[in-house]
N, C-alpha and C. Protein backbone atom coordinates (compact mmCIF):
# COMPACT_ATOMS: atom_id res chain seq x y z
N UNK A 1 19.72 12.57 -5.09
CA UNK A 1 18.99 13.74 -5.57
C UNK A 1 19.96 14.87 -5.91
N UNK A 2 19.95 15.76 -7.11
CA UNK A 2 20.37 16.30 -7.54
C UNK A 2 20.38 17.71 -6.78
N UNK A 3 20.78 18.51 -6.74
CA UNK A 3 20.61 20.13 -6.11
C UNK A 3 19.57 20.75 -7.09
N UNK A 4 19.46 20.82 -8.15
CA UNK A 4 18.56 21.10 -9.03
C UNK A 4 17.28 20.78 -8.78
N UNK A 5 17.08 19.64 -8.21
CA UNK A 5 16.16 18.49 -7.76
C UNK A 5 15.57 18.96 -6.31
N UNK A 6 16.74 19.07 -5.58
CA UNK A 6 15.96 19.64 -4.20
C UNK A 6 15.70 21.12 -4.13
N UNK A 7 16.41 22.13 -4.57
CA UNK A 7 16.05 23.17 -5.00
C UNK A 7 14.48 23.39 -5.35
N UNK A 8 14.00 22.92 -6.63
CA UNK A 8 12.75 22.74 -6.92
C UNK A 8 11.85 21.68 -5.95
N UNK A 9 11.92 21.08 -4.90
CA UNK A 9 11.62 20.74 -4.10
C UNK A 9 10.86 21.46 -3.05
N UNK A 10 12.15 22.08 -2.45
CA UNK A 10 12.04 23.45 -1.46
C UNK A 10 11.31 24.81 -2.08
N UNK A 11 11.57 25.29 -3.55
CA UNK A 11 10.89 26.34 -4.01
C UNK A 11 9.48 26.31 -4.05
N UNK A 12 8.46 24.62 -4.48
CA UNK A 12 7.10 24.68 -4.15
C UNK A 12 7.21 24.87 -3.36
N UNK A 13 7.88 24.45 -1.72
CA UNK A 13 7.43 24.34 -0.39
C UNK A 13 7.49 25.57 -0.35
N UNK A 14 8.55 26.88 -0.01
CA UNK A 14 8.14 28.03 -0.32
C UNK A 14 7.35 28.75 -1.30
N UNK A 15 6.81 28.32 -2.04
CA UNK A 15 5.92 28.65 -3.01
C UNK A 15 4.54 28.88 -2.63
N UNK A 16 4.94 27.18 -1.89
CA UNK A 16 3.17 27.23 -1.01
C UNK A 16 2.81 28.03 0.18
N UNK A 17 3.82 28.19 0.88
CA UNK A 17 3.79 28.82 2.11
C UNK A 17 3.52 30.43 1.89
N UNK A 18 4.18 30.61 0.53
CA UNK A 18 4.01 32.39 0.39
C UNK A 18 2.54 32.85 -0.17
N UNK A 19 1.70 31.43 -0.90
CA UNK A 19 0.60 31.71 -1.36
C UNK A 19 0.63 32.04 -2.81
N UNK A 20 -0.08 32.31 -3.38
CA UNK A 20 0.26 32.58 -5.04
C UNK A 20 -0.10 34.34 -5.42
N UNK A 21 -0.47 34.92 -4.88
CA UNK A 21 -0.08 36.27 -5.04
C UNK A 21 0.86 37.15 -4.08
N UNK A 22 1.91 36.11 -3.66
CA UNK A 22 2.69 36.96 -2.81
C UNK A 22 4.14 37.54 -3.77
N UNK A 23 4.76 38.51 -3.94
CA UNK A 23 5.56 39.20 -4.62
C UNK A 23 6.49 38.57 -5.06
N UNK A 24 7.82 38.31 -6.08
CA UNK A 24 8.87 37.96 -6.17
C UNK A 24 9.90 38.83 -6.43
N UNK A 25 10.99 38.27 -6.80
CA UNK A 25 12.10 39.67 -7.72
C UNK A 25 11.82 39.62 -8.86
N UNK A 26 10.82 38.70 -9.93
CA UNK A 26 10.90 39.11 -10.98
C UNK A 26 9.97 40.04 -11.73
N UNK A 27 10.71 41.17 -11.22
CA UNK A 27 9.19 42.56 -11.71
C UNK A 27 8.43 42.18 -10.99
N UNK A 28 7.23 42.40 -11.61
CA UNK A 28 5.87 42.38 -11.41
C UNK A 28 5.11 41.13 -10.99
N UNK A 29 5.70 40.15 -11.38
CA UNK A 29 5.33 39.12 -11.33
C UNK A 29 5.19 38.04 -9.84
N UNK A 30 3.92 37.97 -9.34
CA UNK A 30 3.52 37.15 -8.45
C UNK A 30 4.13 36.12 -8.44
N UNK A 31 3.92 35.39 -7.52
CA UNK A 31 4.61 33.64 -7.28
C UNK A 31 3.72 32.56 -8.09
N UNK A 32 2.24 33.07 -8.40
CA UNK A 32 1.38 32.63 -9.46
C UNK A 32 2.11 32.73 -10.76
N UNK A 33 2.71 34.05 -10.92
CA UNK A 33 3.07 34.55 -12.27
C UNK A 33 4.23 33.46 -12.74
N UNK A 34 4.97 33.11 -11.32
CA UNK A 34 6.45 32.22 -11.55
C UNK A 34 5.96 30.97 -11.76
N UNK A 35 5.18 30.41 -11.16
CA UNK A 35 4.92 29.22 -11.34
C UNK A 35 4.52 28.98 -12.70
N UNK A 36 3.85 29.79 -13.13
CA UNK A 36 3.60 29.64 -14.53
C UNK A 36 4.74 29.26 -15.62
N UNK A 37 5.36 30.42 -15.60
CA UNK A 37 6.38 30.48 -16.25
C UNK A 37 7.60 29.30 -16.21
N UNK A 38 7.56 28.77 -14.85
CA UNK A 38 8.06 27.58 -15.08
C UNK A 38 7.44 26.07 -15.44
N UNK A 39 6.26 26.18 -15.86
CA UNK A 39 5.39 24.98 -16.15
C UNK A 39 5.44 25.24 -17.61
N UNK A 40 5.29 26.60 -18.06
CA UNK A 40 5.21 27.09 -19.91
C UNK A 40 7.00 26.06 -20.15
N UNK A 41 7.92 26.85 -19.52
CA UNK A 41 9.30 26.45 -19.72
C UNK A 41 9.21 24.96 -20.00
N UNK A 42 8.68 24.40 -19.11
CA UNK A 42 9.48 22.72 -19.15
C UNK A 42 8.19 21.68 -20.04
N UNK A 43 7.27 22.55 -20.54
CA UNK A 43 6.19 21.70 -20.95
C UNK A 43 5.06 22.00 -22.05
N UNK A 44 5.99 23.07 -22.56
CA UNK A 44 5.21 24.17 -23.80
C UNK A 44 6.66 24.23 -24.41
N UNK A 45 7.31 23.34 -25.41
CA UNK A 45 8.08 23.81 -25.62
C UNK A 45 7.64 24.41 -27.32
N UNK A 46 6.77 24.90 -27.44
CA UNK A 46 6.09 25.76 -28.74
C UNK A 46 5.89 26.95 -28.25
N UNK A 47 5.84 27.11 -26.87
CA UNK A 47 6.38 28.83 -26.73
C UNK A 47 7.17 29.17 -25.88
N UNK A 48 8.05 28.15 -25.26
CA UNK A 48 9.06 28.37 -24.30
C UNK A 48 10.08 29.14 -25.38
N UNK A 49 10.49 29.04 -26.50
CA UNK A 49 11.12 29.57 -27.25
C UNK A 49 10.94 31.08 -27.22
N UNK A 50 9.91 31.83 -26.73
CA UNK A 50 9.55 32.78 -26.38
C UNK A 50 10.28 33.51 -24.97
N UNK A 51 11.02 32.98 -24.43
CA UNK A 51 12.44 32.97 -23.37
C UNK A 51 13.16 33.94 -23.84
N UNK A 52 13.72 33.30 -24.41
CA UNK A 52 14.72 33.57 -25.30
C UNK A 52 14.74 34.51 -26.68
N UNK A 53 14.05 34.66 -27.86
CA UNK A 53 13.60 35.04 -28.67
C UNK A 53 12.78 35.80 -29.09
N UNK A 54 13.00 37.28 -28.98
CA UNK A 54 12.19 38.58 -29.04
C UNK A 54 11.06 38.24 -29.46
N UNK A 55 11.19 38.20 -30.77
CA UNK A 55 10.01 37.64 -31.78
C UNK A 55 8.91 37.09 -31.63
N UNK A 56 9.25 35.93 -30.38
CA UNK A 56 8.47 34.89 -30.12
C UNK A 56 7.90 35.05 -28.96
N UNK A 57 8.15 36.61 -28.35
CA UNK A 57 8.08 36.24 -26.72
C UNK A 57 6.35 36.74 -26.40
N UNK A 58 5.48 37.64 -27.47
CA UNK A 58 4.07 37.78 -27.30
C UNK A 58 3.00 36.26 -27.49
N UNK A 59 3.77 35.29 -28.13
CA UNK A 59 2.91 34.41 -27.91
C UNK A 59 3.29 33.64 -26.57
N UNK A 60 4.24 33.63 -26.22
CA UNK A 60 4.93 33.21 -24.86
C UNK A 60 4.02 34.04 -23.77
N UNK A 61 3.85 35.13 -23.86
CA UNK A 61 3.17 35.85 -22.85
C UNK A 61 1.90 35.41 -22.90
N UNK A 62 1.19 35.32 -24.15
CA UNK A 62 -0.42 34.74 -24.16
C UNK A 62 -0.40 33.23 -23.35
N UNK A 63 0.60 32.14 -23.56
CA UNK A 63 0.53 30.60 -23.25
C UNK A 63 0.68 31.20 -21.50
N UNK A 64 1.56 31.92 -21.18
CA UNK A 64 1.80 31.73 -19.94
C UNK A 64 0.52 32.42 -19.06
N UNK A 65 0.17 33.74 -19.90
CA UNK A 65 -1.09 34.35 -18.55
C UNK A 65 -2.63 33.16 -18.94
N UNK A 66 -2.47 32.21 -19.78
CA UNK A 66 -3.70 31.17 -19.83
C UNK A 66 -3.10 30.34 -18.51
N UNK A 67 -1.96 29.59 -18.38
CA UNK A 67 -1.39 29.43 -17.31
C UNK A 67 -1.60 29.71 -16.01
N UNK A 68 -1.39 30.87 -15.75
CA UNK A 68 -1.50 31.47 -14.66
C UNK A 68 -2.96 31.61 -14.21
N UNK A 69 -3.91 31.31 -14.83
CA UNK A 69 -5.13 30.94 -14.41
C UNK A 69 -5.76 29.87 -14.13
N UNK A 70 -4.87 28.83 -14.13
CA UNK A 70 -5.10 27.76 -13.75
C UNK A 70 -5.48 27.26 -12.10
N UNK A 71 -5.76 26.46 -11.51
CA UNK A 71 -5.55 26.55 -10.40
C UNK A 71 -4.07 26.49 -9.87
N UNK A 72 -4.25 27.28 -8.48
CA UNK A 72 -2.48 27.13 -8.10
C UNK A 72 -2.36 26.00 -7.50
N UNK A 73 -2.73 25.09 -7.24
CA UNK A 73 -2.38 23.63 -6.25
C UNK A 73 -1.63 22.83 -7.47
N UNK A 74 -2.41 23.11 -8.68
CA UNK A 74 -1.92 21.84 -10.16
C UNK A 74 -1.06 22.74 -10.71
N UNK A 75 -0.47 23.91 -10.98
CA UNK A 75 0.47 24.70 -11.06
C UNK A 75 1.80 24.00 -10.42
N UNK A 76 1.49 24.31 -8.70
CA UNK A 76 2.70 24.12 -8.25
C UNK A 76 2.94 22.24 -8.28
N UNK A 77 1.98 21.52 -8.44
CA UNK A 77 2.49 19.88 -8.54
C UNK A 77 3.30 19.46 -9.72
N UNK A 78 2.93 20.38 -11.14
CA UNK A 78 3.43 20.54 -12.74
C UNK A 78 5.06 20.77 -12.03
N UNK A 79 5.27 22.05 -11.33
CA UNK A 79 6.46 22.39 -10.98
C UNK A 79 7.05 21.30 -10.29
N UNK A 80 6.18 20.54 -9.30
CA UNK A 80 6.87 19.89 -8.39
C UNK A 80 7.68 18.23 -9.48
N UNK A 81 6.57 18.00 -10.34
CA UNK A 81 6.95 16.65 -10.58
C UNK A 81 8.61 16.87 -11.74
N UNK A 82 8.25 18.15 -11.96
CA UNK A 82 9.41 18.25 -13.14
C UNK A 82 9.61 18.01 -14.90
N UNK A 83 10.10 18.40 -15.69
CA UNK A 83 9.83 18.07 -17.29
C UNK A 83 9.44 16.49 -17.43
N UNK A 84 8.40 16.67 -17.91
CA UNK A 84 8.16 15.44 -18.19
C UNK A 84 8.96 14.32 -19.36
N UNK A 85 8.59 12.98 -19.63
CA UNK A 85 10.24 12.85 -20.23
C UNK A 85 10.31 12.88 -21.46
N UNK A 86 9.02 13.67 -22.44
CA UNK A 86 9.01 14.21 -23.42
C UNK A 86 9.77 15.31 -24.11
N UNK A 87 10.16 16.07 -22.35
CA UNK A 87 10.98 17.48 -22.77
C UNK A 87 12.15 17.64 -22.83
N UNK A 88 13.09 18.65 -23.83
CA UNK A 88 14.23 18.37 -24.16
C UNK A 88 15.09 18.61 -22.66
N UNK A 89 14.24 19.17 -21.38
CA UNK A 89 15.07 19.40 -20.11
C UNK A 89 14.93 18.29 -19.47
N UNK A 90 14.37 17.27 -20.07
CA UNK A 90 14.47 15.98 -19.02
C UNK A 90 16.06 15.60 -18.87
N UNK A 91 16.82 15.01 -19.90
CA UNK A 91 18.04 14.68 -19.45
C UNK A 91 19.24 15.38 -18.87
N UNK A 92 18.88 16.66 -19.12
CA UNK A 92 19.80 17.46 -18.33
C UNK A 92 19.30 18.35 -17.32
N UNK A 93 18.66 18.07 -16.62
CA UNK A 93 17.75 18.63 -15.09
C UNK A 93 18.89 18.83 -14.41
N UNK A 94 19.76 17.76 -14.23
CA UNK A 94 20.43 18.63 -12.88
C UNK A 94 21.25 19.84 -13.48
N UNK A 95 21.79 19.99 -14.92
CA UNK A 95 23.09 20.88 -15.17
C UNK A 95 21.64 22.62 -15.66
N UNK A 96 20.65 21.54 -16.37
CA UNK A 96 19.98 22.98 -16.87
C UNK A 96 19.18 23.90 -15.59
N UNK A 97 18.86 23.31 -15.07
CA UNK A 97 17.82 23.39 -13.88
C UNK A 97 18.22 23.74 -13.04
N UNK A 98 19.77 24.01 -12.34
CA UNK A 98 19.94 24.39 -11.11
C UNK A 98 20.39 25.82 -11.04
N UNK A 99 21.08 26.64 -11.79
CA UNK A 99 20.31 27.96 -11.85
C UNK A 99 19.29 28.61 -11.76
N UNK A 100 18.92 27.69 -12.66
CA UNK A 100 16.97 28.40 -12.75
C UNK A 100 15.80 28.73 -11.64
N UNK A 101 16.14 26.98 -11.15
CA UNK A 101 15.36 26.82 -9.77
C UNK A 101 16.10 27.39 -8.10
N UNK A 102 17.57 27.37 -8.83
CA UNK A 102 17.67 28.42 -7.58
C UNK A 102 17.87 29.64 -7.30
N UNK A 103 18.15 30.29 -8.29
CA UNK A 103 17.55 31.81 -8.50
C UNK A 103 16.33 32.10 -7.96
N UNK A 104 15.36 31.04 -8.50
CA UNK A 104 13.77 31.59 -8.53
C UNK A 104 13.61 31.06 -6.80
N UNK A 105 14.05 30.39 -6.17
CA UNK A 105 13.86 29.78 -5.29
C UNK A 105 14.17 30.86 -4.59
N UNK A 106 15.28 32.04 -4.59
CA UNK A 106 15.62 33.11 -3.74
C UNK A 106 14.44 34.16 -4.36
N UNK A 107 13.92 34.11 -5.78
CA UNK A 107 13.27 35.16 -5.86
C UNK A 107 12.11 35.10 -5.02
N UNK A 108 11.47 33.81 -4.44
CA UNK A 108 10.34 33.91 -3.82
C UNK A 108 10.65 33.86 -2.86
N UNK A 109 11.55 33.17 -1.63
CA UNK A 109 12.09 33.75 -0.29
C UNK A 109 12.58 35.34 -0.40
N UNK A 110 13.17 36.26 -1.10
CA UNK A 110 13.16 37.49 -0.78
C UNK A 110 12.68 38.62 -1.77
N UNK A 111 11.14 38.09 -2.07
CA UNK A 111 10.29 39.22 -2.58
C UNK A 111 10.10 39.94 -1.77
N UNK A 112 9.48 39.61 -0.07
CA UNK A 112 9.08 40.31 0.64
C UNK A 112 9.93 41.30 1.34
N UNK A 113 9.77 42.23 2.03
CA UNK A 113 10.59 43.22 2.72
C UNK A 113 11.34 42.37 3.56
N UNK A 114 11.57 41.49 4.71
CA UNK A 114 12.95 40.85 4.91
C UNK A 114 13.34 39.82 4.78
N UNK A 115 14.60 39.40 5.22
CA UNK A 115 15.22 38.05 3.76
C UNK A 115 16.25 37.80 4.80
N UNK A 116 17.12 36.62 4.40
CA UNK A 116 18.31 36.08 5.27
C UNK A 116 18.71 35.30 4.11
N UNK A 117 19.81 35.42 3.49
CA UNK A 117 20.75 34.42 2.73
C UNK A 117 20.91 33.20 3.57
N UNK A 118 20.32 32.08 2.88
CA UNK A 118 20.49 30.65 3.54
C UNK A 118 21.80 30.01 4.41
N UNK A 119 21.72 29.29 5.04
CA UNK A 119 23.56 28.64 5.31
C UNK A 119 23.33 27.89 4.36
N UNK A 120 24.22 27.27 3.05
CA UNK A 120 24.15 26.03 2.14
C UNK A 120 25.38 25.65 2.55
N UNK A 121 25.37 24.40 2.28
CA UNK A 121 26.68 23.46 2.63
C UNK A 121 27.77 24.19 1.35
N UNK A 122 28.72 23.14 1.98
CA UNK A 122 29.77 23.81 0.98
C UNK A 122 29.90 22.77 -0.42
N UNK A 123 29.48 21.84 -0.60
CA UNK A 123 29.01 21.00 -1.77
C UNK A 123 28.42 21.86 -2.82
N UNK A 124 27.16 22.55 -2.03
CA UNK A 124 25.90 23.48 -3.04
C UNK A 124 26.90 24.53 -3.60
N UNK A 125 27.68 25.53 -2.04
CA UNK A 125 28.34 26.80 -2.82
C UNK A 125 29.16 26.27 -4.25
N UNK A 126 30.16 25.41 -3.92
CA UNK A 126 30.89 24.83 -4.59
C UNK A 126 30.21 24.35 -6.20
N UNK A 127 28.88 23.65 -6.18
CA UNK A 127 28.24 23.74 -7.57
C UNK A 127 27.95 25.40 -8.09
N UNK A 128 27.73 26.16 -6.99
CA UNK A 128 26.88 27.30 -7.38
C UNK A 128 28.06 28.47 -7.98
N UNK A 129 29.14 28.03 -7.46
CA UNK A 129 30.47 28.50 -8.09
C UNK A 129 31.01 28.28 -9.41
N UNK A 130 30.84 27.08 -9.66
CA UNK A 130 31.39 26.62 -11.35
C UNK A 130 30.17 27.21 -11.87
N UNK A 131 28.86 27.80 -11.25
CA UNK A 131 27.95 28.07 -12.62
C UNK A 131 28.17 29.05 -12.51
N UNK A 132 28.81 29.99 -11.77
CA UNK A 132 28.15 31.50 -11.78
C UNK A 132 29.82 31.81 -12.58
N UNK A 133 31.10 30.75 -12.70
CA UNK A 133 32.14 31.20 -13.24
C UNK A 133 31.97 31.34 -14.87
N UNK A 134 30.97 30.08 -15.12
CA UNK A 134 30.49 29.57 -16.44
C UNK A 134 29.90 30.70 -16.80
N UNK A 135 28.80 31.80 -16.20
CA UNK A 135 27.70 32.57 -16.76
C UNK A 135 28.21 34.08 -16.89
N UNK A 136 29.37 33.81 -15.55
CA UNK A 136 29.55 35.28 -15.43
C UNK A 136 30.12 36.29 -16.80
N UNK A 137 30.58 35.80 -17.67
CA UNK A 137 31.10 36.03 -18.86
C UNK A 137 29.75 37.09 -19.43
N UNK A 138 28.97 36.18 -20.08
CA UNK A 138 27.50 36.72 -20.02
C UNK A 138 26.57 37.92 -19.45
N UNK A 139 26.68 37.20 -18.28
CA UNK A 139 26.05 38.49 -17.14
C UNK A 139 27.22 39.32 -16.98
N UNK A 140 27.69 39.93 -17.21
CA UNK A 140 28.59 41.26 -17.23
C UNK A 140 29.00 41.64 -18.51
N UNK A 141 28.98 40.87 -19.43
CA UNK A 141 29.32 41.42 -20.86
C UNK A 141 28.91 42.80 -21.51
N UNK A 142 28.18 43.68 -20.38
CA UNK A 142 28.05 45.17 -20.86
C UNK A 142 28.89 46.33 -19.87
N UNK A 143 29.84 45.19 -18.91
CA UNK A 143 30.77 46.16 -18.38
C UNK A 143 31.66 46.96 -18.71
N UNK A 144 32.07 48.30 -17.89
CA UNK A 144 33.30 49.36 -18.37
C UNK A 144 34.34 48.67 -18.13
N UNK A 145 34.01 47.93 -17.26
CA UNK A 145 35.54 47.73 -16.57
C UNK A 145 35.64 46.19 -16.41
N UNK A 146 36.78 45.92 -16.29
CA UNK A 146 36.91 44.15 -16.24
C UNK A 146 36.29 44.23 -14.51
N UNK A 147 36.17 42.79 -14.29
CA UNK A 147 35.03 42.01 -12.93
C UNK A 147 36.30 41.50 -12.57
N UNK A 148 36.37 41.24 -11.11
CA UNK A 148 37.12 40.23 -10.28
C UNK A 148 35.95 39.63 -9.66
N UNK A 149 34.99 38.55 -9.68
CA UNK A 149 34.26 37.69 -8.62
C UNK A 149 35.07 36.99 -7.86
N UNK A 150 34.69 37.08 -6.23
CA UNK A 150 35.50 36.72 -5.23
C UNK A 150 35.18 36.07 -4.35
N UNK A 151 35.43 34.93 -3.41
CA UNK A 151 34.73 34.31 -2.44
C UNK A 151 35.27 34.65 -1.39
N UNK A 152 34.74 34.35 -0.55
CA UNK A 152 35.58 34.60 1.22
C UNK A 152 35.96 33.42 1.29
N UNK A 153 36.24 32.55 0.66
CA UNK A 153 37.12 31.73 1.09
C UNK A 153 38.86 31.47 -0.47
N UNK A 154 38.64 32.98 -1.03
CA UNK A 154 39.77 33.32 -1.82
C UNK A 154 39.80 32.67 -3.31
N UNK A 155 38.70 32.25 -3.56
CA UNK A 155 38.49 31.83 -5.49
C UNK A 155 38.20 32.99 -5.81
N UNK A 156 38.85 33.20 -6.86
CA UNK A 156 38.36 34.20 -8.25
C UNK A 156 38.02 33.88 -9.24
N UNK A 157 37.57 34.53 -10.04
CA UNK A 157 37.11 34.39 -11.39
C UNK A 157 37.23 35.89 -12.41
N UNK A 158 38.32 36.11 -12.93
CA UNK A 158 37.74 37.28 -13.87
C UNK A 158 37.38 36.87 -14.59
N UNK A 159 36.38 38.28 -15.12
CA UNK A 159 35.57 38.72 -16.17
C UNK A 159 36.25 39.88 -16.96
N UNK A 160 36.41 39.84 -18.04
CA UNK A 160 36.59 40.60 -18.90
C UNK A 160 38.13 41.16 -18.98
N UNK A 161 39.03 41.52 -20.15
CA UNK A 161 39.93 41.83 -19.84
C UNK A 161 40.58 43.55 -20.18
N UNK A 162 40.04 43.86 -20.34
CA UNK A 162 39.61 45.21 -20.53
C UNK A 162 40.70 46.06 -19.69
N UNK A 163 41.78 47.26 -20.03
CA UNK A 163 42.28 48.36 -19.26
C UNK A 163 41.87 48.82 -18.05
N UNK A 164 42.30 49.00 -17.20
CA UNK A 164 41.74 49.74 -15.97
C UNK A 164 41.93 48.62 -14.96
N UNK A 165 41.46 49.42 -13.49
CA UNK A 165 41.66 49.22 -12.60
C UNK A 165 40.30 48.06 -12.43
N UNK A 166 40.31 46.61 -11.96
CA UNK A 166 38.63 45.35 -12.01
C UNK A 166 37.66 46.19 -10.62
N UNK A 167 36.75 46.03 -11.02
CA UNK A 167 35.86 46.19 -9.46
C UNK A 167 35.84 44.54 -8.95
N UNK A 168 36.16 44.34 -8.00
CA UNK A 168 35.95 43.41 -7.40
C UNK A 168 34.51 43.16 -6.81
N UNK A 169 33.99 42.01 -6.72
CA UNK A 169 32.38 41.07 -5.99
C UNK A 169 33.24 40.51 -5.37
N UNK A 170 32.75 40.56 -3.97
CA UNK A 170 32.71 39.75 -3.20
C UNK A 170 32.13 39.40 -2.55
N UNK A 171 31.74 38.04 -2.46
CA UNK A 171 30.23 37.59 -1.44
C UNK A 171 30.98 36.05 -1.72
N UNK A 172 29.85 35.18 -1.12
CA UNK A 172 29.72 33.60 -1.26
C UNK A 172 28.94 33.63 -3.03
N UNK A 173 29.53 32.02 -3.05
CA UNK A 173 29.14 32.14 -4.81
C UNK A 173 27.28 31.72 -5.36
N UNK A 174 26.39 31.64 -3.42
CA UNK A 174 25.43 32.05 -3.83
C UNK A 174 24.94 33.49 -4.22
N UNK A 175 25.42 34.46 -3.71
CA UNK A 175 25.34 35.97 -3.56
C UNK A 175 25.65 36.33 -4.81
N UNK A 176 26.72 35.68 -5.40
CA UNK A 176 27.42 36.38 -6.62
C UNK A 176 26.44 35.28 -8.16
N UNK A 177 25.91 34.38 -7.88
CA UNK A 177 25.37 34.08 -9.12
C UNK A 177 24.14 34.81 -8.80
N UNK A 178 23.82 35.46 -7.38
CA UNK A 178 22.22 35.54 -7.95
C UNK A 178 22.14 37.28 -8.36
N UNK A 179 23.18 37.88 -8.22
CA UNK A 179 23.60 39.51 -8.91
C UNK A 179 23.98 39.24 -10.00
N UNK A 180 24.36 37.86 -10.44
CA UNK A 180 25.09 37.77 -12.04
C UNK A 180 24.01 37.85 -12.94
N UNK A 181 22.64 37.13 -12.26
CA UNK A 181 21.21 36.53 -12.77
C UNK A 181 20.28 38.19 -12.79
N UNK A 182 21.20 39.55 -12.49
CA UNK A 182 20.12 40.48 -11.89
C UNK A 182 19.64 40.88 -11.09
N UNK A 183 20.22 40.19 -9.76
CA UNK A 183 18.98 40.60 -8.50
C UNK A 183 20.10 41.26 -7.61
N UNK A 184 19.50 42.33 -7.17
CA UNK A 184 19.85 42.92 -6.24
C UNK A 184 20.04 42.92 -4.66
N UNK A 185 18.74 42.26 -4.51
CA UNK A 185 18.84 42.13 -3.44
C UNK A 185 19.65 41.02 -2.72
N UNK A 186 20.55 41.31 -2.38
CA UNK A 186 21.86 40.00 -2.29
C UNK A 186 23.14 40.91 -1.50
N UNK A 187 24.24 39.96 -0.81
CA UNK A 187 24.97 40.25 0.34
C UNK A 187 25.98 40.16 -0.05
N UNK A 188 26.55 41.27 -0.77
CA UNK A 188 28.12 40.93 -1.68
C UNK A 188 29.04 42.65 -1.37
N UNK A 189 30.15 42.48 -1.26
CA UNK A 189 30.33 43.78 -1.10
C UNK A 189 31.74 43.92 -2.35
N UNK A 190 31.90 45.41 -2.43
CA UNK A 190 32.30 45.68 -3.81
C UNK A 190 33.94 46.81 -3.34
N UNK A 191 34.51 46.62 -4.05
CA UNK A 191 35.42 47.58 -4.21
C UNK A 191 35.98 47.76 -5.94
N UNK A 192 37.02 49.00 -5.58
CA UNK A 192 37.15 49.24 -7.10
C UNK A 192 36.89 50.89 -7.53
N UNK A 193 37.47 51.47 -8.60
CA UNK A 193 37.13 52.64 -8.92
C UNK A 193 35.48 53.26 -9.00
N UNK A 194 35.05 53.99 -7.69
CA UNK A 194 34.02 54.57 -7.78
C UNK A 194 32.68 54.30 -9.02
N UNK A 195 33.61 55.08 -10.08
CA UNK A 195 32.62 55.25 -11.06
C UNK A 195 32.11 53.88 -11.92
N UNK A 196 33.38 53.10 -11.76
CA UNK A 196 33.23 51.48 -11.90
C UNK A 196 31.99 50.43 -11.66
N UNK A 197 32.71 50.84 -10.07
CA UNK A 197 31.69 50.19 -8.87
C UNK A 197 30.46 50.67 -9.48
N UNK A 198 30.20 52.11 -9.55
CA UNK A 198 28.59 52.48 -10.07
C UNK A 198 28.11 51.85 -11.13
N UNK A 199 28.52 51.39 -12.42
CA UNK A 199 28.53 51.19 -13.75
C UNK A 199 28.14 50.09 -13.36
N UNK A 200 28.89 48.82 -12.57
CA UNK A 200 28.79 47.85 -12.30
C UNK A 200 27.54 46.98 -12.43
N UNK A 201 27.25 47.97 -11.05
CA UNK A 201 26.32 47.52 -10.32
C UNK A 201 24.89 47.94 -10.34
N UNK A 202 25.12 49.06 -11.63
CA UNK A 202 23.76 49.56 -12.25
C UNK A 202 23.33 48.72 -14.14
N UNK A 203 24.48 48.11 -14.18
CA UNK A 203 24.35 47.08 -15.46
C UNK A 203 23.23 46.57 -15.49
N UNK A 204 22.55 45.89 -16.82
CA UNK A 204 21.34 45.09 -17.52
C UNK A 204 22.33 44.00 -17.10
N UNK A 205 22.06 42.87 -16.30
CA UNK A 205 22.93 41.88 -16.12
C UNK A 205 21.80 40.59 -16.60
N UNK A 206 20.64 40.98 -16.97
CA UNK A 206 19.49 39.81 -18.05
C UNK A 206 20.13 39.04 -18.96
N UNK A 207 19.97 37.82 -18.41
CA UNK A 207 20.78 36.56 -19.33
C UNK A 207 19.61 35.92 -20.42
């Protein structure tokens, strides 16, 4: 089984446990709202394009809130079984999918007011590292200042090469892909020129 694979595994199981109107990190959006959005993704691909693509994203919003009214038990089983093998994410589930599902997998463990960053083996950090080195380019591409991402166990990765003094991230390379993805709420600590650090860490980091 893939990490991608058990990820989305564990995210229904928390999915179910939180209920379908319990909060996430993404905005506004309920754990109903997510589930949706990941059933439109892997199985609407006539408005999943709506992701991605300004243009396209009001009919994306209509497919997904029909969605979200569905029942939540066949919601979260759509999620559970995975793209079906019609969809262009079937063959690459484990490389496309394991961001996705584990981002969202933290967004629904710490919607609520308190949270604990998981222990993951060092296999998972270690995948969760080559993606967040792969993305980080991306997710910071509206920085002042060049990025140092850092592990406690001494990998780096810069970002950007830009004059000045880098703000350094440092956390585990779950902490640091899921601030690369936007979310805040995460266990990373920062150094670096003040006004940097601020810029940083107040960035549109939306991939």
């Amino acid at each position: 089984m893939s990490m991608a694979q058990k990820e989305r595994r564990e995210l229904v199981t928390t999915m179910a446990a939180a209920g379908p109107e319990a909060p996430t990190l993404c905005g506004s959006w309920s754990v109903r709202d997510l589930a949706a959005h990941l059933v439109v993704r892997e199985r609407r691909p006539d408005a999943a394009p709506g992701i991605m693509i300004k243009a396209l994203a009001p009919r994306l919003e209509r497919v997904q809130a029909r969605a979200a009214e569905r029942p939540f038990p066949e919601l979260l089983e759509e999620v559970r079984t995975g793209p079906p093998w019609w969809s262009p994410l079937k063959p690459i589930d484990a490389v496309a999918n394991l961001a996705e599902y584990f981002v969202h997998h933290e967004d629904v463990r710490r919607g609520g007011e308190t949270w604990e960053p998981r222990e993951l083996p060092g296999d998972e950090q270690r995948q969760l590292w080559k993606t967040v080195r792969r993305m980080g380019k991306m997710a910071y591409r509206k920085s002042p200042a060049p990025i140092v991402l850092r592990t406690p166990d001494g990998d780096e990765a810069r970002i950007g090469s830009g004059p000045g003094e880098p703000v350094v991230l440092l956390g585990a390379p779950a902490e640091l892909l899921l601030h690369a993805f936007g979310r805040d709420k995460v266990r990373i600590e920062t150094s670096g020129p003040e006004d940097s650090v601020r810029a940083v860490l107040a960035l549109d980091r939306s991939l």
